[in-house]
Protein backbone atom coordinates (compact mmCIF):
# COMPACT_ATOMS: atom_id res chain seq x y z
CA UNK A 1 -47.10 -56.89 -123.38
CA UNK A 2 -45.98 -57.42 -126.92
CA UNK A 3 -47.58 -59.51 -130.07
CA UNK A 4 -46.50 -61.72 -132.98
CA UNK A 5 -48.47 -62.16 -136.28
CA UNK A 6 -49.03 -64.70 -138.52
CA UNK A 7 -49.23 -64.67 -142.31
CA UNK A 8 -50.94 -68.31 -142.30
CA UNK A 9 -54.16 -66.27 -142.43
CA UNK A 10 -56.27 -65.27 -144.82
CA UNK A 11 -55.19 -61.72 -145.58
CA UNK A 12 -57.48 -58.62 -146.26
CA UNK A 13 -57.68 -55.86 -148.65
CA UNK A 14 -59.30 -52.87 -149.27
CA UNK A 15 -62.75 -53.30 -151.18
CA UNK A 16 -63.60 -49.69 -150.90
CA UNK A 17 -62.41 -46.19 -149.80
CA UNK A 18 -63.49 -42.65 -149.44
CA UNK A 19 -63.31 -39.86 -147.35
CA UNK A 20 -65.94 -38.05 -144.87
CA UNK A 21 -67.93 -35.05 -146.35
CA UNK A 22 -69.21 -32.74 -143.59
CA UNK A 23 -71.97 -30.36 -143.40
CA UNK A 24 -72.97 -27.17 -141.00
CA UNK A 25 -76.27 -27.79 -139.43
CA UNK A 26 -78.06 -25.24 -137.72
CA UNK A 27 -77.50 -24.94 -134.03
CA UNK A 28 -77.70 -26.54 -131.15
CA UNK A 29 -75.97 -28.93 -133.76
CA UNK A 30 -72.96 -27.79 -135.11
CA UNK A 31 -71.68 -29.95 -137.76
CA UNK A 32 -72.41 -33.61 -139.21
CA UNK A 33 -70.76 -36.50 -141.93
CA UNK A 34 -71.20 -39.93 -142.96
CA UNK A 35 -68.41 -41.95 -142.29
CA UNK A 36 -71.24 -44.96 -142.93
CA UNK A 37 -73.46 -43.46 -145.33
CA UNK A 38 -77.30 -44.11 -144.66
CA UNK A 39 -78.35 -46.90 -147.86
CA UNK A 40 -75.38 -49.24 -148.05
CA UNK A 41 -76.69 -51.62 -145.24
CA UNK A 42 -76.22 -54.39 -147.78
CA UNK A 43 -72.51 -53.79 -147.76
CA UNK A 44 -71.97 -52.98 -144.40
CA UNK A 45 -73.78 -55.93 -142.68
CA UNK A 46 -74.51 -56.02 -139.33
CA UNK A 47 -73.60 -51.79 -139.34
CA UNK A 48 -76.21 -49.95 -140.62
CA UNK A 49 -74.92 -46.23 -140.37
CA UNK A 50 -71.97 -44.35 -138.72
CA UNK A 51 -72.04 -40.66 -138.10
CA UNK A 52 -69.62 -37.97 -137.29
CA UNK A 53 -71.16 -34.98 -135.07
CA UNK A 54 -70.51 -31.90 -133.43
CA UNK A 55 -73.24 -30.42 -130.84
CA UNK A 56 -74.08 -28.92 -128.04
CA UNK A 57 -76.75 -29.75 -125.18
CA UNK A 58 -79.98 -29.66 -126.75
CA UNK A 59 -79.44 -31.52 -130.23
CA UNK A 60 -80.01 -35.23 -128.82
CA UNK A 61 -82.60 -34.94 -126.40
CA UNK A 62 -85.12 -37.52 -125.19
CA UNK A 63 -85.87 -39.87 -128.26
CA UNK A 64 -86.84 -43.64 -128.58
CA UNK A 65 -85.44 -46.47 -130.54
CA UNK A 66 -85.93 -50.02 -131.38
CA UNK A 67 -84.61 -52.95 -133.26
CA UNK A 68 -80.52 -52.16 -132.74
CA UNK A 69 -77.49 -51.24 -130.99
CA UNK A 70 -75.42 -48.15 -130.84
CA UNK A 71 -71.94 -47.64 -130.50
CA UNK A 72 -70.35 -44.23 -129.14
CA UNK A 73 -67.32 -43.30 -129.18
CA UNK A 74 -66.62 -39.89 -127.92
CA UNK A 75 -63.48 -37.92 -129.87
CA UNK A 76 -63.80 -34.96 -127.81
CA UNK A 77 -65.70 -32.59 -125.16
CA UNK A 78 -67.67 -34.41 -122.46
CA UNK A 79 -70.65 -36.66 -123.13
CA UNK A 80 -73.81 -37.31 -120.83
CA UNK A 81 -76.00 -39.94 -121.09
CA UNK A 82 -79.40 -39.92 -119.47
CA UNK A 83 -81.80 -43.34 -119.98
CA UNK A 84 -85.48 -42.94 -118.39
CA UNK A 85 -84.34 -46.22 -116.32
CA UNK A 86 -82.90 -43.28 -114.05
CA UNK A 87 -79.59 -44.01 -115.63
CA UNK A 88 -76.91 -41.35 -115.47
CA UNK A 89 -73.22 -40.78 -116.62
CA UNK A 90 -70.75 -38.64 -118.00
CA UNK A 91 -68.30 -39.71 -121.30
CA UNK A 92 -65.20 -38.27 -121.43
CA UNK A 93 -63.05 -38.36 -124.42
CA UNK A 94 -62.01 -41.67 -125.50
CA UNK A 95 -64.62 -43.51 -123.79
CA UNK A 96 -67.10 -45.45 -125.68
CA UNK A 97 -70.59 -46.16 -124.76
CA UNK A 98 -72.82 -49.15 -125.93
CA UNK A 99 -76.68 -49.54 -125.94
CA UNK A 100 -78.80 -52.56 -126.58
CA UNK A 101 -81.55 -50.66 -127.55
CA UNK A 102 -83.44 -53.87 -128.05
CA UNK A 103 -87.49 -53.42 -127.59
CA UNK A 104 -88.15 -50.00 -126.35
CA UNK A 105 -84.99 -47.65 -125.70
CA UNK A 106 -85.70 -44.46 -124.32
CA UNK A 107 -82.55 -41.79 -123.59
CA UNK A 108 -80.83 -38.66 -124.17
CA UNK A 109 -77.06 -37.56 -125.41
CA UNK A 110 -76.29 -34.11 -124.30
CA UNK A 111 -73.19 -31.99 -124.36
CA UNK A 112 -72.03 -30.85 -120.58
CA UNK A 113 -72.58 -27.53 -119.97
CA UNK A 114 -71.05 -25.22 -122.79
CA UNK A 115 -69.26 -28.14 -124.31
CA UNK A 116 -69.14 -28.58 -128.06
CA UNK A 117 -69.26 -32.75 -128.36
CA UNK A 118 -67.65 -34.57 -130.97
CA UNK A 119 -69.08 -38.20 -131.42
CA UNK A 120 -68.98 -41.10 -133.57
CA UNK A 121 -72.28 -43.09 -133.73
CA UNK A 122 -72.30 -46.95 -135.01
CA UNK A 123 -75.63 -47.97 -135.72
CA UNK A 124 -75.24 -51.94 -135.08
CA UNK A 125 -77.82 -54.16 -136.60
CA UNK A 126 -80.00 -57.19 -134.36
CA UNK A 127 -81.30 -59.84 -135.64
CA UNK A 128 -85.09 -60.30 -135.58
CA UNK A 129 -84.38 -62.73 -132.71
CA UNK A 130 -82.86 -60.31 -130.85
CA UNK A 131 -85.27 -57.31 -131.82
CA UNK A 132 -87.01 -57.19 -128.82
CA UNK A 133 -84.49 -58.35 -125.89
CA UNK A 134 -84.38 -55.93 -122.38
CA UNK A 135 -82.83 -52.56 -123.24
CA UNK A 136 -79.22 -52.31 -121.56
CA UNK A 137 -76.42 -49.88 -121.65
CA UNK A 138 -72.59 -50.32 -121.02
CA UNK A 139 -70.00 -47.37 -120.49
CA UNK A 140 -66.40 -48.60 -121.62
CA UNK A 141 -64.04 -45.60 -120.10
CA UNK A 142 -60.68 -45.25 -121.90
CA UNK A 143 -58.35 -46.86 -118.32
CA UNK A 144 -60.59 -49.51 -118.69
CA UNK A 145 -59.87 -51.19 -122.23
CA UNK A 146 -56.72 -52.93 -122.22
CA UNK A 147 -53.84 -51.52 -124.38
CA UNK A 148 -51.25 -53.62 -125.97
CA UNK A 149 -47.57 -52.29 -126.91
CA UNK A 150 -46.36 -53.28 -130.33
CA UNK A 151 -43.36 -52.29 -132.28
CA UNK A 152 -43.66 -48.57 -132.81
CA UNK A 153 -47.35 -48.59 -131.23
CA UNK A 154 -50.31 -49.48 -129.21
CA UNK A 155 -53.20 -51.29 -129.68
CA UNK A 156 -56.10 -50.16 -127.58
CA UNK A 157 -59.12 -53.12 -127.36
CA UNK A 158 -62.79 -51.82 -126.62
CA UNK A 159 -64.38 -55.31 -127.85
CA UNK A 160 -64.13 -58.52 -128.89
CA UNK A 161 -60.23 -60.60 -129.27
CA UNK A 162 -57.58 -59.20 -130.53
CA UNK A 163 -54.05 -58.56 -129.91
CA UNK A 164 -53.75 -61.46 -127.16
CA UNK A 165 -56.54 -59.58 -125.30
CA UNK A 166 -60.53 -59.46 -124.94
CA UNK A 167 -61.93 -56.33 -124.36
CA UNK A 168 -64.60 -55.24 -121.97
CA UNK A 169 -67.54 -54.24 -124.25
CA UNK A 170 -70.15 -56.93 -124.38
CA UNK A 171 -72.77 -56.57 -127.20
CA UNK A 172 -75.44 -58.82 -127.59
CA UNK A 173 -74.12 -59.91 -131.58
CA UNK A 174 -70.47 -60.59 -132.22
CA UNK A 175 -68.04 -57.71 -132.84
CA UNK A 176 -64.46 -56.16 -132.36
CA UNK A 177 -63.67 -52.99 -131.84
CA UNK A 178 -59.84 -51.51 -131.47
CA UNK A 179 -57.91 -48.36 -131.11
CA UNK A 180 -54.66 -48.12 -133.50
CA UNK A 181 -51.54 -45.61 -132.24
CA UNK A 182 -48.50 -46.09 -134.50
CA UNK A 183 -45.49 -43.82 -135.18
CA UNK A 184 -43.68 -42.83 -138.69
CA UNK A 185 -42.63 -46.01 -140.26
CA UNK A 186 -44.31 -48.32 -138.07
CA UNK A 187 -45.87 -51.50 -138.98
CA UNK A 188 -48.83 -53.87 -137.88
CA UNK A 189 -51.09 -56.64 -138.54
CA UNK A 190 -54.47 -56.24 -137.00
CA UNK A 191 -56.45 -59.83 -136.95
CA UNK A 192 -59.70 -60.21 -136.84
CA UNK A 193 -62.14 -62.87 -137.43
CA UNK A 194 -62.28 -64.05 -140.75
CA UNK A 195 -65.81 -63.71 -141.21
CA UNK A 196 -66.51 -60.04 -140.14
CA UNK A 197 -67.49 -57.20 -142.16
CA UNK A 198 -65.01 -54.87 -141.20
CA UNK A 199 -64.13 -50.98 -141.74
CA UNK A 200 -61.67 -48.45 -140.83
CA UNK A 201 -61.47 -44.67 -139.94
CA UNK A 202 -58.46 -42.64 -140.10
CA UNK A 203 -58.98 -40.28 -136.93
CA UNK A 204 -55.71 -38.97 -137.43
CA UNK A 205 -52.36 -39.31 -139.53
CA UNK A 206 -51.55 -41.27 -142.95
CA UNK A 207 -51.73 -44.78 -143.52
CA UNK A 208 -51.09 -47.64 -145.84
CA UNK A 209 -53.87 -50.36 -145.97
CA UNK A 210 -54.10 -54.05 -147.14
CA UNK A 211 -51.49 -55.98 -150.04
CA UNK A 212 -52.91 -52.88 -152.57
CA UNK A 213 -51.24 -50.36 -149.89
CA UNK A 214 -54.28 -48.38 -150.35
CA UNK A 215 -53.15 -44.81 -148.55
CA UNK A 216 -56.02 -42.66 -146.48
CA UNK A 217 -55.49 -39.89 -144.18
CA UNK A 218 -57.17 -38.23 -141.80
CA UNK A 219 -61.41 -38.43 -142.17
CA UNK A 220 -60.74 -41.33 -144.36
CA UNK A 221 -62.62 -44.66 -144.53
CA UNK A 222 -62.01 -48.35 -145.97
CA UNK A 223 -64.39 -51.52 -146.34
CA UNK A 224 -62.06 -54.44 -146.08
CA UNK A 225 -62.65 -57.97 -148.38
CA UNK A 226 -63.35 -60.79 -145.73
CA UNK A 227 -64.85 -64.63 -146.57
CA UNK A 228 -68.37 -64.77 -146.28
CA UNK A 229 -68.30 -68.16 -145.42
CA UNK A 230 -65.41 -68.07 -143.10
CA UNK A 231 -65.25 -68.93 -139.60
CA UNK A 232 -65.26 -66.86 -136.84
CA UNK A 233 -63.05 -68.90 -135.17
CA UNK A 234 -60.30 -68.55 -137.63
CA UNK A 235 -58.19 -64.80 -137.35
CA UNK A 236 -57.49 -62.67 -140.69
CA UNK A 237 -55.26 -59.84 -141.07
CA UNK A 238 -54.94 -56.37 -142.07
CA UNK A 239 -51.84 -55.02 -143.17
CA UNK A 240 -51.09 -51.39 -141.73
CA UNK A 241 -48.15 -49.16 -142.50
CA UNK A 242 -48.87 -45.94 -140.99
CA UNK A 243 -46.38 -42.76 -142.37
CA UNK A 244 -47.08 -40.56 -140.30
CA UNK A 245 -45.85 -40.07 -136.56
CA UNK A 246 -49.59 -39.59 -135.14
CA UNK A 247 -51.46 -42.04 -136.83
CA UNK A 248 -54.62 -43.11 -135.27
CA UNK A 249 -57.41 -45.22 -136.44
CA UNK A 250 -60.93 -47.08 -135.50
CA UNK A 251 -61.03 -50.76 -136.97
CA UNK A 252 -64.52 -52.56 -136.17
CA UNK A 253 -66.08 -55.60 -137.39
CA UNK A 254 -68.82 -57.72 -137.05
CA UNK A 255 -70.53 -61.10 -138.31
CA UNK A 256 -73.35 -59.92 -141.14
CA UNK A 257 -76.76 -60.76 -140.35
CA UNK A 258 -78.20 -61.51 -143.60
CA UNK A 259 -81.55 -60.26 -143.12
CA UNK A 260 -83.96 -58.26 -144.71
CA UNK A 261 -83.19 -54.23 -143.12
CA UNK A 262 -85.70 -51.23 -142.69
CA UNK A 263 -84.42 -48.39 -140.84
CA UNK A 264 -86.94 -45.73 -141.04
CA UNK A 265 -86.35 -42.42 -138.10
CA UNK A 266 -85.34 -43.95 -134.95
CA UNK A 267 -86.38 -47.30 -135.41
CA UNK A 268 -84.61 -50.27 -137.49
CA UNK A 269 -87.09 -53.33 -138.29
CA UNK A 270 -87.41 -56.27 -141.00
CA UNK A 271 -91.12 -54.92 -142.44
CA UNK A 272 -92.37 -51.44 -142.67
CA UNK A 273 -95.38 -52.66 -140.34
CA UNK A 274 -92.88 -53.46 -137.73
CA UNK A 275 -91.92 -49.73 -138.45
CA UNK A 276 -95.31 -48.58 -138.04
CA UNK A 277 -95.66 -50.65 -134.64
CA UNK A 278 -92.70 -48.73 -133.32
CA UNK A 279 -94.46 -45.93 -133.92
CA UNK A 280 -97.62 -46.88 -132.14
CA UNK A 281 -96.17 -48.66 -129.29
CA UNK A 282 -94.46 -44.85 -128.79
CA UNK A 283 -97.82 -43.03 -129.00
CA UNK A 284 -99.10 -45.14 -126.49
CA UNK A 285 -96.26 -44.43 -123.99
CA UNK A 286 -94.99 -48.35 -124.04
CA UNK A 287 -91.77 -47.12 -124.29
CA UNK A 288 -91.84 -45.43 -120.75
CA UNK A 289 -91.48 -42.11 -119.47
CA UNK A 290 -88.94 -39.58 -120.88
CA UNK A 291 -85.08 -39.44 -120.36
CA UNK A 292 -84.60 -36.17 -118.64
């Protein structure tokens, strides 16, 4: 399968750009960044954070949360998740895993065996609506998301439409999430609705970004312009020239929320007594027995 783009869309750019700084953390976690940095909410609307770990079994045992979703995506080493609805699986590299965690999530993320895990974490906002829906999990593997060939490339879809394709991840808010492989020289427009907050990470290679041609390498990461007041049925696109022959990269988006955020520990509410609630409602076992 092969795609066309338009330019009779409105056409992003890069707002903003940096690259990941990583720290060692004692053991059984090995090392951590910010590709989201915790206190930007505002700009990232509906993501909240994204980190960047390395651990081992024993760093991400049974804990709650409340009041958002989470977005996996596992770079390497093997993955297991363990919910205290007696849910059980193993992520392999390239899989991505999704979690409503709604009203009262309760789970663990552990390495397999001796494996050192390498993870990237989306913290995905709800809106107070939404806050306290059922608790649900999805596991995307890699053979299931379809992938798109493009001129010098492929185009691997986790969520929402792009490329001519839907892909299988169904949160609970509207998103997109795709996989970008291009070669040395090759270039693509990536569309997305016009209204999304979007970013990108560099997980490997050199790239070009946007009509500035803003260039980020490996660990790097762009906020993209988008209209506010757009609609989400109408596409944008993204300009990518990648010069490098093993560029790959993460672009997600999603429509902002426009709410009031307070993520405090595990828990991410609209009022510091909803935070305090959490906190209670944990105490007094509401959220359930542990994931073990």
């Amino acid at each position: 399968m092969s795609v066309s783009s338009s330019t009779n869309i409105f056409q992003r750019d890069v707002k903003d750009h940096w690259y990941v700084n990583y720290e060692e953390v004692d053991l059984p976690a090995i090392q951590k960044g910010w590709v989201l940095p915790p206190g930007r909410w505002y700009d990232f609307d509906p993501f909240i954070l994204m980190a960047e770990d390395w651990f081992k079994r024993g760093t991400f045992s049974d804990h709650p949360h409340r009041g958002f979703q989470t977005i996996t995506y596992v770079i390497d080493g093997r993955l297991e998740h363990i919910d205290n609805a007696g849910g059980r699986d193993i992520l392999e590299p390239g899989d991505v895993q999704y979690m409503n965690a709604g009203w009262a999530a309760r789970h663990a993320e552990e390495g397999v065996d001796d494996d050192i895990v390498h993870t990237l974490q989306l913290w995905l906002n709800l809106p107070k609506t939404l806050k306290h829906t059922e608790t649900s999990y999805q596991n995307v593997y890699a053979e299931d998301a379809p992938s798109v060939s493009i001129e010098g490339g492929r185009v691997k879809v986790f969520a929402g439409e792009t490329a001519g394709v839907n892909g299988p991840l169904h949160s609970i808010v509207p998103i997109t999430l795709a996989e970008i492989s291009l070669n040395e020289g090759a270039e693509y427009v990536h569309t997305l609705p016009e209204n999304h907050n979007a970013f990108v990470y560099v997980l490997s290679g050199d790239v070009e970004l946007g009509d500035s041609r803003v260039s980020l390498k490996k660990h790097g990461v762009a906020t993209l312009t988008f209209d506010n007041e757009g609609n989400e049925k109408n596409n944008s696109g993204l300009k990518i020239k990648s010069n490098s022959r093993r560029t790959r990269l993460l672009v997600y988006s999603g429509a902002p929320i426009n709410e009031e955020v307070v993520p405090y520990g595990p828990f991410v509410m609209n009022t510091m007594e909803e935070i305090k609630q959490a906190y209670r409602d944990f105490r007094d076992g509401k959220f359930g027995p542990p994931a073990i």
